[in-house]
Protein backbone atom coordinates (compact mmCIF):
# COMPACT_ATOMS: atom_id res chain seq x y z
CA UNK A 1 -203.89 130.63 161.70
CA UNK A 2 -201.98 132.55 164.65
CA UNK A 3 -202.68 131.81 167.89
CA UNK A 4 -204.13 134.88 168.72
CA UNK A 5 -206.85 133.79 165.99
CA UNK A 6 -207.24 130.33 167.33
CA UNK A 7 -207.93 131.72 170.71
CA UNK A 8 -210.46 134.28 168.90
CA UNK A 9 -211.81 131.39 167.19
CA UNK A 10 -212.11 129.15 170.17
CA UNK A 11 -214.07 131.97 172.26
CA UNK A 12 -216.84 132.22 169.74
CA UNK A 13 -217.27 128.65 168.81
CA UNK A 14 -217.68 128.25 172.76
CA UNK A 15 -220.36 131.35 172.61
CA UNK A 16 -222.20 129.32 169.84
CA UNK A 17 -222.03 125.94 171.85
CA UNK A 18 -223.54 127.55 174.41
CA UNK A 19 -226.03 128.89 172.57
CA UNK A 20 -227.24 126.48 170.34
CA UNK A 21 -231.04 125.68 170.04
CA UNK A 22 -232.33 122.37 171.48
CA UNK A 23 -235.51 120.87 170.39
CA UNK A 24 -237.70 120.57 173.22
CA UNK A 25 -235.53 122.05 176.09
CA UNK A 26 -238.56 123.42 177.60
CA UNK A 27 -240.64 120.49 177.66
CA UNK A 28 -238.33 118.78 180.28
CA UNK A 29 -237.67 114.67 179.85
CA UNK A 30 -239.27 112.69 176.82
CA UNK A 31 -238.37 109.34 178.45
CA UNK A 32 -241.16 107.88 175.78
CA UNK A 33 -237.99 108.28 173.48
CA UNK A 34 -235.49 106.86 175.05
CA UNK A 35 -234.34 103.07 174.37
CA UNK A 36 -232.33 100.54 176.43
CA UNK A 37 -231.47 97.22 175.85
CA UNK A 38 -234.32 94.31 177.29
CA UNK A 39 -235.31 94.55 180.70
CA UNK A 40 -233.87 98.46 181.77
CA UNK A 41 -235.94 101.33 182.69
CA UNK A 42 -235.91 105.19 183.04
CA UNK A 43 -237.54 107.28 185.05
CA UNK A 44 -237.02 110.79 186.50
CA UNK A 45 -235.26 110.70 189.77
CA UNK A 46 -235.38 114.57 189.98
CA UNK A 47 -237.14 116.32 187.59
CA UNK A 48 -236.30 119.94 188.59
CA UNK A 49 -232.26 120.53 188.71
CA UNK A 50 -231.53 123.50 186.10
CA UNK A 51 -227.99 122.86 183.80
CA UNK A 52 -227.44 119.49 186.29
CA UNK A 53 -223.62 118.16 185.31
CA UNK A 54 -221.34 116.48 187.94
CA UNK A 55 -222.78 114.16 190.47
CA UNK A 56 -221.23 113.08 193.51
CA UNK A 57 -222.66 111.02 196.50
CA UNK A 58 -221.70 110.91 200.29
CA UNK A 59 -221.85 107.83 202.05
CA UNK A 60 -225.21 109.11 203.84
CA UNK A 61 -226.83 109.86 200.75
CA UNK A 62 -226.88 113.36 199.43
CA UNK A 63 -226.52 113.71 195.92
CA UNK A 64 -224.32 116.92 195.46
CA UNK A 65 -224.84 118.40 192.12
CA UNK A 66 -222.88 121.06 189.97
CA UNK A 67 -223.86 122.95 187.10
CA UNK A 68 -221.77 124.90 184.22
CA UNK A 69 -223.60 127.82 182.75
CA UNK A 70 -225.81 128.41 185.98
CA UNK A 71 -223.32 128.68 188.78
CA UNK A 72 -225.06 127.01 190.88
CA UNK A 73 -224.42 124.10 193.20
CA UNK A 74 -227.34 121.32 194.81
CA UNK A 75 -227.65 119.31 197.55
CA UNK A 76 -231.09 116.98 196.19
CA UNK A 77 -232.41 114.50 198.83
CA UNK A 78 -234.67 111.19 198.64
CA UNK A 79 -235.80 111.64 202.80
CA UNK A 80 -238.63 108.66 202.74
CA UNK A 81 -236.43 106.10 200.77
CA UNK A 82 -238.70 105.89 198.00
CA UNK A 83 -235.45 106.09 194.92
CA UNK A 84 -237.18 109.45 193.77
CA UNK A 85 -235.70 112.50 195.08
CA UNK A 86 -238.02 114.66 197.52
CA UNK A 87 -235.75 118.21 197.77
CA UNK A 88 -233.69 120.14 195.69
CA UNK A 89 -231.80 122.84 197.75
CA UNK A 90 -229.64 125.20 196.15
CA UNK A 91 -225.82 125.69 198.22
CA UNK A 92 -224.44 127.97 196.46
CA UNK A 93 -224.86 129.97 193.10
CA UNK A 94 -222.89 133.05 191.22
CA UNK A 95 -219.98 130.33 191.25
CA UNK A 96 -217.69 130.30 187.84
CA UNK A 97 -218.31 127.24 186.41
CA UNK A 98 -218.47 124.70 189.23
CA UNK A 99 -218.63 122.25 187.06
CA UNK A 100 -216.78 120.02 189.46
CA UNK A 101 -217.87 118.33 193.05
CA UNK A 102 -216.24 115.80 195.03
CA UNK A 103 -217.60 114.79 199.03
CA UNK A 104 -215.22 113.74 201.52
CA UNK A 105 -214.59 113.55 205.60
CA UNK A 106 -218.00 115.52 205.90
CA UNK A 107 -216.62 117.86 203.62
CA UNK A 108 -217.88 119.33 200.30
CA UNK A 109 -215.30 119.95 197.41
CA UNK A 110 -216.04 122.20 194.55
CA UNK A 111 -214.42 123.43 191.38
CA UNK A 112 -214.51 126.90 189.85
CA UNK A 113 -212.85 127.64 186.79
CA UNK A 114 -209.19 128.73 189.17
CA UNK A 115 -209.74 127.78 192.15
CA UNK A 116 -211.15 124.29 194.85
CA UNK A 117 -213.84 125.25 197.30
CA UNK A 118 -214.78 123.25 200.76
CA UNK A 119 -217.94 123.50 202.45
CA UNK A 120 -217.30 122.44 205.88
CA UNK A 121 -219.47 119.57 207.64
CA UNK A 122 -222.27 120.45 204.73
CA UNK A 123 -224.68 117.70 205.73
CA UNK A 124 -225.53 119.43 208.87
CA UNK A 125 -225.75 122.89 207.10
CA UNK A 126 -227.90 122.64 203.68
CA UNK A 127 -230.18 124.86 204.57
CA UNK A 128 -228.03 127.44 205.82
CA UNK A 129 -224.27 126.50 204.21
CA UNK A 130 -221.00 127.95 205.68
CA UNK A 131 -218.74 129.94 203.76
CA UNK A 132 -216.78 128.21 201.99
CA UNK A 133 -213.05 127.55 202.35
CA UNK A 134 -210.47 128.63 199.67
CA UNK A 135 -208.45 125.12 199.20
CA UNK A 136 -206.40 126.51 196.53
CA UNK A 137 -206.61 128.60 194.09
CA UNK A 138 -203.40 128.51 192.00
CA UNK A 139 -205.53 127.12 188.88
CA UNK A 140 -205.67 129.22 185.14
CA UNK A 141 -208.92 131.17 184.80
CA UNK A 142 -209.05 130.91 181.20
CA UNK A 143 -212.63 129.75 180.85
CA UNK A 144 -212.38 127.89 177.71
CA UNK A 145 -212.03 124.05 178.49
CA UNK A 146 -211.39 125.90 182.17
CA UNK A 147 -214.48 123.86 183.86
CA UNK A 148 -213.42 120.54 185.71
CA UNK A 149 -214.73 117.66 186.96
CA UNK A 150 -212.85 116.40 190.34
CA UNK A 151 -212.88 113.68 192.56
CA UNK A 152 -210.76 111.97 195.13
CA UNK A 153 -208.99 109.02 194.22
CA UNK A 154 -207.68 105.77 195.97
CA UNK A 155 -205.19 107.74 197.21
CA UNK A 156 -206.97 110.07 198.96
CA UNK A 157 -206.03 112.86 197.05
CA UNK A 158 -208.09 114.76 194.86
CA UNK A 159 -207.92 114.69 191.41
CA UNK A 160 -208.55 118.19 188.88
CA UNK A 161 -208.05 118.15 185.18
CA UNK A 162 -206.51 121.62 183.39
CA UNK A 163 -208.06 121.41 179.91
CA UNK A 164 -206.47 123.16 177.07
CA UNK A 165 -207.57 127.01 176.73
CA UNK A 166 -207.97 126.63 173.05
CA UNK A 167 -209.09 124.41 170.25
CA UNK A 168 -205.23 123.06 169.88
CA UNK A 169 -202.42 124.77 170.89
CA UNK A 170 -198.86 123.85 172.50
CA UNK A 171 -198.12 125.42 176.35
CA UNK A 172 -196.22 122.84 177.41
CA UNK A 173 -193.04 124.90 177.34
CA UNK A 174 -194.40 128.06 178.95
CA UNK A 175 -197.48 126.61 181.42
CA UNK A 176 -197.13 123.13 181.84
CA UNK A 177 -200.43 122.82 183.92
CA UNK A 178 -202.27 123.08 180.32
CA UNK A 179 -203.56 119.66 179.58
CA UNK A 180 -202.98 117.66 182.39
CA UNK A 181 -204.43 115.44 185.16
CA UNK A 182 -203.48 117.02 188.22
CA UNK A 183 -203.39 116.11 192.22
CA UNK A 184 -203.15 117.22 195.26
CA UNK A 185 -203.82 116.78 199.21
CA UNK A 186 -207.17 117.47 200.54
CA UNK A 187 -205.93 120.60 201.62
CA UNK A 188 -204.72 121.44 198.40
CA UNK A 189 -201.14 121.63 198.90
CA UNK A 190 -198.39 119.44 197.38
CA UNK A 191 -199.98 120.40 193.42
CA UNK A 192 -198.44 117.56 191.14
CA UNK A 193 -198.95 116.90 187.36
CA UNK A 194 -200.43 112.99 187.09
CA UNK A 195 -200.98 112.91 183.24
CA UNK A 196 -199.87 115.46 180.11
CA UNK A 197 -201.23 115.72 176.77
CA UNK A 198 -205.18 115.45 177.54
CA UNK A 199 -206.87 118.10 175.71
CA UNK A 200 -209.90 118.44 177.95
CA UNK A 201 -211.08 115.14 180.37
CA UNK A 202 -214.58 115.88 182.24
CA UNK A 203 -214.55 112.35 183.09
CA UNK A 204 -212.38 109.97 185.36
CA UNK A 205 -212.78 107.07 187.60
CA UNK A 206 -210.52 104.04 189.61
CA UNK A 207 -210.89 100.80 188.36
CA UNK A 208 -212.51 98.77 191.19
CA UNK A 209 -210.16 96.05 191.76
CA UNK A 210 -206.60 97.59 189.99
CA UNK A 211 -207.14 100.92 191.54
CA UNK A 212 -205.81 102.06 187.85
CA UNK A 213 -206.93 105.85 186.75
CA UNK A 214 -209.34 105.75 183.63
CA UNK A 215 -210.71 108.82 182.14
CA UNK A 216 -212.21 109.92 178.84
CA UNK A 217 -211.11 112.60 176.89
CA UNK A 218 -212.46 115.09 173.77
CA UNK A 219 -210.57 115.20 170.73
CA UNK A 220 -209.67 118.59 168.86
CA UNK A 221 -212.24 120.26 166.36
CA UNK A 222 -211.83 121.42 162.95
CA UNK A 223 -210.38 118.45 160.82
CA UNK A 224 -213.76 117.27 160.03
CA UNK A 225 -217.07 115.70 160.67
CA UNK A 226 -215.44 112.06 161.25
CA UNK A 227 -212.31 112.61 162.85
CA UNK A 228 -210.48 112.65 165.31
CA UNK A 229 -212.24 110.84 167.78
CA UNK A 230 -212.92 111.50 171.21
CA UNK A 231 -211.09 108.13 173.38
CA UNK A 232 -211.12 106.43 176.68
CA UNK A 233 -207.81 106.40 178.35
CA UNK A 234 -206.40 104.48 180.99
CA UNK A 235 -203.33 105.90 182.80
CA UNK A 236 -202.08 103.04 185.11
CA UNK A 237 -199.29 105.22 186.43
CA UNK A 238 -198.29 108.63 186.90
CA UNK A 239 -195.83 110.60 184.23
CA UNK A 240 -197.61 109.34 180.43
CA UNK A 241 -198.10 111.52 178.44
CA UNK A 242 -201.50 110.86 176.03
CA UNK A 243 -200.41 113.30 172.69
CA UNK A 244 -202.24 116.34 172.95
CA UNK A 245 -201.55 118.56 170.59
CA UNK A 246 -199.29 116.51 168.43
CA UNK A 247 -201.14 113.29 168.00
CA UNK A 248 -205.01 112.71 168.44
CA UNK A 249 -206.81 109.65 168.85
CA UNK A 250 -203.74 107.68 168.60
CA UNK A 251 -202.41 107.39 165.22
CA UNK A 252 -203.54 111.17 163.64
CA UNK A 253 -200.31 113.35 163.39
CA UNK A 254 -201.59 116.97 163.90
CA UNK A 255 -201.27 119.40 160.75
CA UNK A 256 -200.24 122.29 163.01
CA UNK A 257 -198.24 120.65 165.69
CA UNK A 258 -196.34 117.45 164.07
CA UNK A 259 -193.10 117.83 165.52
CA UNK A 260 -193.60 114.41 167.77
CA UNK A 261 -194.98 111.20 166.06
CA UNK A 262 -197.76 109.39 167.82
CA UNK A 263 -195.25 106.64 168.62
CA UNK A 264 -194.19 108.86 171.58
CA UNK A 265 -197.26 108.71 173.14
CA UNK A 266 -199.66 106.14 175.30
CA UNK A 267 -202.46 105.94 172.17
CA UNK A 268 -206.02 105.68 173.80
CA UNK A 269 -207.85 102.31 175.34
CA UNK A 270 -210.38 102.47 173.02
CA UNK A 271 -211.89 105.29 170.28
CA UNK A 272 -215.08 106.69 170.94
CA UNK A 273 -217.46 108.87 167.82
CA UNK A 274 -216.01 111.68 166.58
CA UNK A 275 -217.33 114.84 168.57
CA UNK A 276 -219.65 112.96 170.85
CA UNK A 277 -218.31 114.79 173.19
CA UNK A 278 -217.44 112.34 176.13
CA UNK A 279 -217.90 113.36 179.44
CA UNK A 280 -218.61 111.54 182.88
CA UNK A 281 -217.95 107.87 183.22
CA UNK A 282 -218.25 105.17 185.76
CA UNK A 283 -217.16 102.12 186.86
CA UNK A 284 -220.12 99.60 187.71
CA UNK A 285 -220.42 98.43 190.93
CA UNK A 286 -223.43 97.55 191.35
CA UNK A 287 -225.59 94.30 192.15
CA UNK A 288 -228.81 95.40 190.14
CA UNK A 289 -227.53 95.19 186.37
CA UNK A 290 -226.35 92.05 184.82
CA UNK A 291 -223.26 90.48 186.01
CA UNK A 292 -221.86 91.00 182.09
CA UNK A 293 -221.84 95.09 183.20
CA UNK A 294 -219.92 94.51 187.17
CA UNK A 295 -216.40 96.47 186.40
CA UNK A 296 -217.76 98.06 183.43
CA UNK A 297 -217.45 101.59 182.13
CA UNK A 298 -220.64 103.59 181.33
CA UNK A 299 -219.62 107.10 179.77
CA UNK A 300 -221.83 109.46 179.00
CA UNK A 301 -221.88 111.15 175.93
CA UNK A 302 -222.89 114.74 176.00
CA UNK A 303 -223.46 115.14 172.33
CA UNK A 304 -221.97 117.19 169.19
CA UNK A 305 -222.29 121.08 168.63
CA UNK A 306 -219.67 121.49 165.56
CA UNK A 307 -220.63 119.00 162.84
CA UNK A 308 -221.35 119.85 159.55
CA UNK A 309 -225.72 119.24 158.57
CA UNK A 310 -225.19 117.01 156.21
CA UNK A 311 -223.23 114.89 158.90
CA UNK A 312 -225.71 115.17 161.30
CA UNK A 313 -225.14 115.22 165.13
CA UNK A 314 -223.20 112.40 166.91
CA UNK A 315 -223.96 111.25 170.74
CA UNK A 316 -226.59 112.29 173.35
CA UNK A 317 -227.21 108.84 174.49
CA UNK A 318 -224.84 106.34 176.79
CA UNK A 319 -222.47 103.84 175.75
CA UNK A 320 -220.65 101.37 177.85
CA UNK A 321 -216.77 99.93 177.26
CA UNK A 322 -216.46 96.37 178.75
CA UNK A 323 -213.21 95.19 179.78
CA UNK A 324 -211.11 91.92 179.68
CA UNK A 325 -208.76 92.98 181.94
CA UNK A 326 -206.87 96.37 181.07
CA UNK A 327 -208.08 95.99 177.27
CA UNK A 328 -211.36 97.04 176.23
CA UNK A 329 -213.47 94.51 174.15
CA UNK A 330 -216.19 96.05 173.31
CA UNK A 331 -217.43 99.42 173.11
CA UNK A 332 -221.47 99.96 172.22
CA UNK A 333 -224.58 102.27 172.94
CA UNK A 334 -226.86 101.34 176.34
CA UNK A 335 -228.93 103.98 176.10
CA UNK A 336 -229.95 106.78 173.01
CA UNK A 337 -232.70 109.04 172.17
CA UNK A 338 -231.92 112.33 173.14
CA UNK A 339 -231.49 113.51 169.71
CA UNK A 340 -234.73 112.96 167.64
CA UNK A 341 -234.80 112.00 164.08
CA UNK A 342 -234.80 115.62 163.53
CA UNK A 343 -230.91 116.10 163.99
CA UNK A 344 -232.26 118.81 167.21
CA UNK A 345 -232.06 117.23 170.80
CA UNK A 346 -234.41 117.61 173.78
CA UNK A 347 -231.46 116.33 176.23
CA UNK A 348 -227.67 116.06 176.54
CA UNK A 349 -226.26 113.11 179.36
CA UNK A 350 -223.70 114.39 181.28
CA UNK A 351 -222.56 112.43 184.29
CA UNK A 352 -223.91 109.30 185.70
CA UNK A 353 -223.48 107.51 189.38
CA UNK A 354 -223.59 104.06 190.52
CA UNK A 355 -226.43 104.19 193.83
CA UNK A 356 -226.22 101.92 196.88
CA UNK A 357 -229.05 99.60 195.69
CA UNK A 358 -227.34 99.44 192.19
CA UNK A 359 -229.35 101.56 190.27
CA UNK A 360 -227.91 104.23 187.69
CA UNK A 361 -228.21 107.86 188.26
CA UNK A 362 -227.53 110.31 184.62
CA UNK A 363 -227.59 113.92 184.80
CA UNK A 364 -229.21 115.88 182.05
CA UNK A 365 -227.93 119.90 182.03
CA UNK A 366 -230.24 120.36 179.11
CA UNK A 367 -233.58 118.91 180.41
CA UNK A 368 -232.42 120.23 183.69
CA UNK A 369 -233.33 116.50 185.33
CA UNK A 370 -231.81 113.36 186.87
CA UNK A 371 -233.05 109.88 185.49
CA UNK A 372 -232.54 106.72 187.47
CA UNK A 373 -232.03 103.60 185.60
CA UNK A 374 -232.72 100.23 187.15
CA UNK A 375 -232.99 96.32 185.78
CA UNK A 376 -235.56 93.66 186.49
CA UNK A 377 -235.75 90.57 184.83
């Protein structure tokens, strides 16, 4: 296949993605369908937040929300206290893909598809928010794996992803941005590659205590309903390089690309389902859950679009890695039942976020809702 094929192929499996049927997307959250392990709950923390994806919380408690297809960005607001959110106010909309949002110094950051936004001292401005500041916009504006979840890390710089702009393909040569983890300063000069070979991460967090970059990552389509993988990474310094598009999930040598063995490359932390489509994850650090989940990764999984019938869909539901250290031990579902029996789904997880009082928060771009889920004994 030539590339201009691939990229012909890409575009229209991403138009079919899109617009593939869900089972019940107008019926809003079935939480009478979702299961947890003993002694978790679910309930709808804001039932009304169309295509909801990356979620991002200040220290005074606005939940900033992005979207992907809509354009749109949110501001929702609990004002009594009462863990269920009172307001919904739309920012900003007719955005490309501002998939990504990130708060800091007052400050709101948001991805497009080729360029970083800032909204300026937002808090004091939701109802009427100030133009927003171009931060930099020296970013590809192919649209295909071009939406990006961001967020500032330890260092205080903030953190965008450059997915590939295909289904697998080799730019390394001729635009080295392509697959990479990328930083910068808040005012979004000094652009550095972090990490290469990452086909498309929507997903990254800090461990708690190391400080250590983790992020998950979706493996290439096309070379069958069980394989490759989509893994968890962990990228402890700058300047690895994780395969992409030579060597997926490790120890698969690419058909098309196998000029570099997978030795070369840092293989993955731990393997997650093929095509489960991997997307935000989280560190817990909360008080509320179990001590077995403090340090943990929760990742949600946003679900499969490409798999064959007879395969049947893989994902739509949580899963959590636990960690011994810098090795992950275990790697199993928390939470499932988005997709019925039926092989249709009525929701797709997207994002989740760790709340002062310990609770977890997951976004839901198909059901258009946030839950909150919270442990009692």
């Amino acid at each position: 296949m030539t590339t201009a094929s691939r990229s012909l192929f890409f575009a229209l499996a991403l138009a079919v993605a899109a617009a593939a049927p869900v089972a019940a997307q107008d019926g809003g959250p079935q939480l009478d369908k979702l299961t947890l392990p003993d002694g978790f709950s679910i309930e709808v923390y804001a039932p009304d937040v169309p295509n909801a994806r990356q979620l991002s919380l200040s220290p005074n408690g606005t939940l900033f929300v992005s979207t992907r297809r809509l354009g749109n960005v949110y501001a929702v607001l609990d004002d009594d206290g009462d863990q269920k959110a009172d307001r919904v106010l739309t920012l900003d909309s007719g955005l490309n893909m501002p998939n990504g949002v990130a708060f800091r110094d007052g400050a709101l950051y948001v991805a497009e598809v080729n360029r970083v936004l800032r909204y300026d001292d937002i808090e004091a401005h939701l109802d009427a928010p100030p133009e927003p500041v171009v931060v930099n916009d020296e970013f590809p504006s192919d649209r295909a794996h071009g939406w990006k979840f961001i967020a500032f890390g330890p260092d205080g710089r903030l953190y965008v992803p450059v997915g590939a702009p295909c289904n697998i393909c080799d730019h390394e040569a001729t635009t080295p941005i392509y697959s990479t983890i990328n930083s910068m300063n808040p005012d979004g000069s000094d652009l550095r590659i972090y990490a290469r070979g990452i086909r498309n991460t929507v997903g990254f967090a800090w461990h708690p205590e190391t400080d250590e970059l983790w992020f998950t990552n979706n493996g290439r389509d096309r070379l069958g309903d069980t394989q490759p993988a989509d893994t968890l990474h962990h990228a402890p310094e700058p300047g690895l390089h994780f395969g992409f598009p030579f060597c997926h999930q490790g120890d698969i040598q690419d058909p098309e690309f196998d000029t570099r063995p997978c030795s070369e490359f840092r293989p993955p932390a731990q393997k997650l389902g093929p095509h489960v489509a991997s997307l935000g994850m989280r560190f817990y650090t909360g008080d509320m859950f179990p001590a077995e989940y403090r340090n943990q990764i929760f990742i949600a999984e946003h679900g499969s679009w490409n798999r064959t019938p007879e395969a049947g869909h893989t994902g739509y539901r949580l899963t959590v890695a636990k960690l011994d250290g810098d090795k992950v031990t275990d790697y199993e579902v928390f939470a499932e039942g988005w997709l019925e029996p039926t092989n249709e789904w009525w929701g797709r997880p997207v994002d989740v976020q760790v709340m002062p009082d310990g609770a977890l928060l997951v976004s839901d771009d198909t059901a258009g809702a946030i839950y909150r889920i919270t442990y009692s004994e």
